[in-house]
C-alpha atoms as a PDB file:
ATOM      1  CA  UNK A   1      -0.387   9.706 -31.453  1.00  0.00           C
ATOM      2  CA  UNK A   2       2.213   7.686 -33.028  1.00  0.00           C
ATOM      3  CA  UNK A   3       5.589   8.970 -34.111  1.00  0.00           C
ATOM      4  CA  UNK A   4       4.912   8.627 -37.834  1.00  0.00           C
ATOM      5  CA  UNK A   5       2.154  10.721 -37.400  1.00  0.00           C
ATOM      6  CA  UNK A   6       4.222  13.602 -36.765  1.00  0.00           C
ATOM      7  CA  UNK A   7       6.838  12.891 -40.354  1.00  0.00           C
ATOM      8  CA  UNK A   8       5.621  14.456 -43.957  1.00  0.00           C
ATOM      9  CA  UNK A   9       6.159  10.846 -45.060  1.00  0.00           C
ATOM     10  CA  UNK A  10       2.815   9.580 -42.843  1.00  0.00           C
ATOM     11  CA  UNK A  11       0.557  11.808 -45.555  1.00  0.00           C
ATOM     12  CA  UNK A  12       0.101  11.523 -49.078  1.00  0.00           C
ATOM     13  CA  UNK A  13      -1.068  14.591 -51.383  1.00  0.00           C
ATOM     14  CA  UNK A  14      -4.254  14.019 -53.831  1.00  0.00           C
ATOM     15  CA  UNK A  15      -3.505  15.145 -57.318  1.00  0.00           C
ATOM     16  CA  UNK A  16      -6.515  17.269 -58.149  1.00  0.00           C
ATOM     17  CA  UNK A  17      -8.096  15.963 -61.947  1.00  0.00           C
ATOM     18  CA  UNK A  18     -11.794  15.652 -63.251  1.00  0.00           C
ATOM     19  CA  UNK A  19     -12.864  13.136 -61.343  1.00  0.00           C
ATOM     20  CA  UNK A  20     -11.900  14.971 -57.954  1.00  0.00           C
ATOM     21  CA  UNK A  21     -13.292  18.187 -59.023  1.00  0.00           C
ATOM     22  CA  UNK A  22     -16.716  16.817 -59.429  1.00  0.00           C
ATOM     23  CA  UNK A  23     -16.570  15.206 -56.285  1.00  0.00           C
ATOM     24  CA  UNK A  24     -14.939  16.954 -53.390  1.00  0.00           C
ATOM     25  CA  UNK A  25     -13.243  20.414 -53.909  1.00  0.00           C
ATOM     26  CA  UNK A  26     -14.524  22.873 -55.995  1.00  0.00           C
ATOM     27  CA  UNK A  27     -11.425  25.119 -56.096  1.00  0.00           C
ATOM     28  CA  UNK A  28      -8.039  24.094 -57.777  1.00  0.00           C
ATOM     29  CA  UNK A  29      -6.335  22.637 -54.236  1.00  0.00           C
ATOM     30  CA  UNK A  30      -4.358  20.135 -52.765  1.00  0.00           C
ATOM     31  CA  UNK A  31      -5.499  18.213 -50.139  1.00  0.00           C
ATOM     32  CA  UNK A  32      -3.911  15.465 -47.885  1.00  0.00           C
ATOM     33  CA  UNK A  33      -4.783  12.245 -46.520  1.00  0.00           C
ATOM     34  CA  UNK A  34      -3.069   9.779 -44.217  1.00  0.00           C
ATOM     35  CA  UNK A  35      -0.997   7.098 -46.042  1.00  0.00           C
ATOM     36  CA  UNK A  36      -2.182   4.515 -43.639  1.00  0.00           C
ATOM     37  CA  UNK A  37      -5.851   4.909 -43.720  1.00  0.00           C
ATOM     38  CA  UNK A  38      -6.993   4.629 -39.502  1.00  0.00           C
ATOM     39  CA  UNK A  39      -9.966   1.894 -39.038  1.00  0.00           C
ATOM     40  CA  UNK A  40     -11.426   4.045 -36.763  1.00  0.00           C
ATOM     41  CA  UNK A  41     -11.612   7.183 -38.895  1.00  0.00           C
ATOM     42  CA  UNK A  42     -13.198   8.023 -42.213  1.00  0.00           C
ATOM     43  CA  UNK A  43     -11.400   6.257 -44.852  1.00  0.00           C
ATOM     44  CA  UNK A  44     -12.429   8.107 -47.629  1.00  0.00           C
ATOM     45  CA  UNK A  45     -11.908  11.645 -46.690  1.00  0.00           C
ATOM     46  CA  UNK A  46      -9.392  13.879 -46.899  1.00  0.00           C
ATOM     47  CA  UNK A  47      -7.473  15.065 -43.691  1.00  0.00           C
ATOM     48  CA  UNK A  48      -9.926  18.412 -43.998  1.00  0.00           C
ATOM     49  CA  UNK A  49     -12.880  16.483 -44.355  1.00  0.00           C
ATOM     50  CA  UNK A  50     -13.557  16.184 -48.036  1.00  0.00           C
ATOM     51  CA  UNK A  51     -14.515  13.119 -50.087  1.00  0.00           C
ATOM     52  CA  UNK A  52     -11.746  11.111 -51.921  1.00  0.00           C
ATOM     53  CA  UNK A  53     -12.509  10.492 -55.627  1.00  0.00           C
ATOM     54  CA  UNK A  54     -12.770   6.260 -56.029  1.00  0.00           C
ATOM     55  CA  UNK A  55      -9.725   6.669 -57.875  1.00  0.00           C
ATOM     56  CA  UNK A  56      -6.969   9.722 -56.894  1.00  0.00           C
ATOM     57  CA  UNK A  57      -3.900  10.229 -58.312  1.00  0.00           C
ATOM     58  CA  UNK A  58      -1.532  10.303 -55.298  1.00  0.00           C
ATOM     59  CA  UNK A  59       1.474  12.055 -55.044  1.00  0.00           C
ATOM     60  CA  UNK A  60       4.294  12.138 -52.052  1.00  0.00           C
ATOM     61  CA  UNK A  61       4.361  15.001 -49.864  1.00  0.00           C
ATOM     62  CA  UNK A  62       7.901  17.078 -49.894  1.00  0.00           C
ATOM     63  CA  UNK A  63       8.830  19.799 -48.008  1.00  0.00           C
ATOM     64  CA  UNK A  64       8.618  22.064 -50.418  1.00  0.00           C
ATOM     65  CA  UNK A  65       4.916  21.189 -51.013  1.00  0.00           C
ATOM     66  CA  UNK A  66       4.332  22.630 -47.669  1.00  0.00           C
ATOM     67  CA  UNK A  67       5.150  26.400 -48.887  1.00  0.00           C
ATOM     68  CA  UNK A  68       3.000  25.589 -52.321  1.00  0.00           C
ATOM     69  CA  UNK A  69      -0.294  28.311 -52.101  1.00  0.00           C
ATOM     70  CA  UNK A  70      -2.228  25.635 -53.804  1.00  0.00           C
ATOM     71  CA  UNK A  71      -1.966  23.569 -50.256  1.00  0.00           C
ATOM     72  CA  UNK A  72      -5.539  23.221 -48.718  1.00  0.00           C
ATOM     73  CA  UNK A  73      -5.442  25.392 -45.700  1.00  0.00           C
ATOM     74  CA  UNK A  74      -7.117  23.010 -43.552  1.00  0.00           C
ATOM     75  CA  UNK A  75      -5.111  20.319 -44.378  1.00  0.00           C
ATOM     76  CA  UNK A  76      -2.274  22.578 -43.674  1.00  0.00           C
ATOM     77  CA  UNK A  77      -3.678  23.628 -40.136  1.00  0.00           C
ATOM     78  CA  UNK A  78      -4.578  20.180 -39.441  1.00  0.00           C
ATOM     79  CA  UNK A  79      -1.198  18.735 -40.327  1.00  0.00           C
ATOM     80  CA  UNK A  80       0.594  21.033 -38.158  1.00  0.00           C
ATOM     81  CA  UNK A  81      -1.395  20.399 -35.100  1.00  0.00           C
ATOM     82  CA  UNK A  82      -1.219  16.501 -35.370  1.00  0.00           C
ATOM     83  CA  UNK A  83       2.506  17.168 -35.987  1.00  0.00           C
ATOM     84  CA  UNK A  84       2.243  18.914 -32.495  1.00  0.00           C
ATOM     85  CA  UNK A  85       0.435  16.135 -31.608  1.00  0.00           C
ATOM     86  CA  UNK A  86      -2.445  18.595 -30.579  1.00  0.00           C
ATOM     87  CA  UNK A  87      -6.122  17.116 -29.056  1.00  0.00           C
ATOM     88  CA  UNK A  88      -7.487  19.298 -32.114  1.00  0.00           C
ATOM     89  CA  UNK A  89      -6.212  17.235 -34.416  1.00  0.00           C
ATOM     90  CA  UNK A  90      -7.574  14.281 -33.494  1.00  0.00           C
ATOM     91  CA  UNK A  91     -11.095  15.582 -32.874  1.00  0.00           C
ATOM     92  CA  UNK A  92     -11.409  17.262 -36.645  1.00  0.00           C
ATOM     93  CA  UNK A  93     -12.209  13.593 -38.191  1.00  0.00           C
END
């Protein structure tokens, strides 16, 4: 796993709107994705699993976001283990 892998600044948090309700999430959450989409992993899903809208509203992840109860907690458990750089992590895609 690379290095930026394991930094808040290799994810990116999807605003939840209209559009994303309808298509991936049917609670109010935040979700994350990878910045850098991987080629060899599914480009449009979340890092939980769920569908990106065709459009999302991105928004940086901070620190602070972490803490936020309206944090997926998938996307949470995921992004600690790939921050660990945990076999898990890797295997959830």
């Amino acid at each position: 796993m690379s290095r930026s892998a394991r930094t808040l600044y290799a994810y990116r948090i999807i605003v939840p709107d209209e559009q994303y309700d309808m298509f991936a999430c049917r609670e109010n959450r935040l979700h994350l994705a990878l910045r850098q989409l991987e080629l060899s992993g599914n480009a449009d899903r979340t890092l939980c699993g769920g569908l990106l809208p065709a459009q999302p509203r991105w928004r940086e992840l901070e620190r602070a976001t972490l803490k936020d109860r309206q944090l997926c907690p998938n996307c949470r458990q995921l992004l600690d283990a790939r921050r660990k750089g945990l076999p898990s992590a890797t295997a959830a895609w």
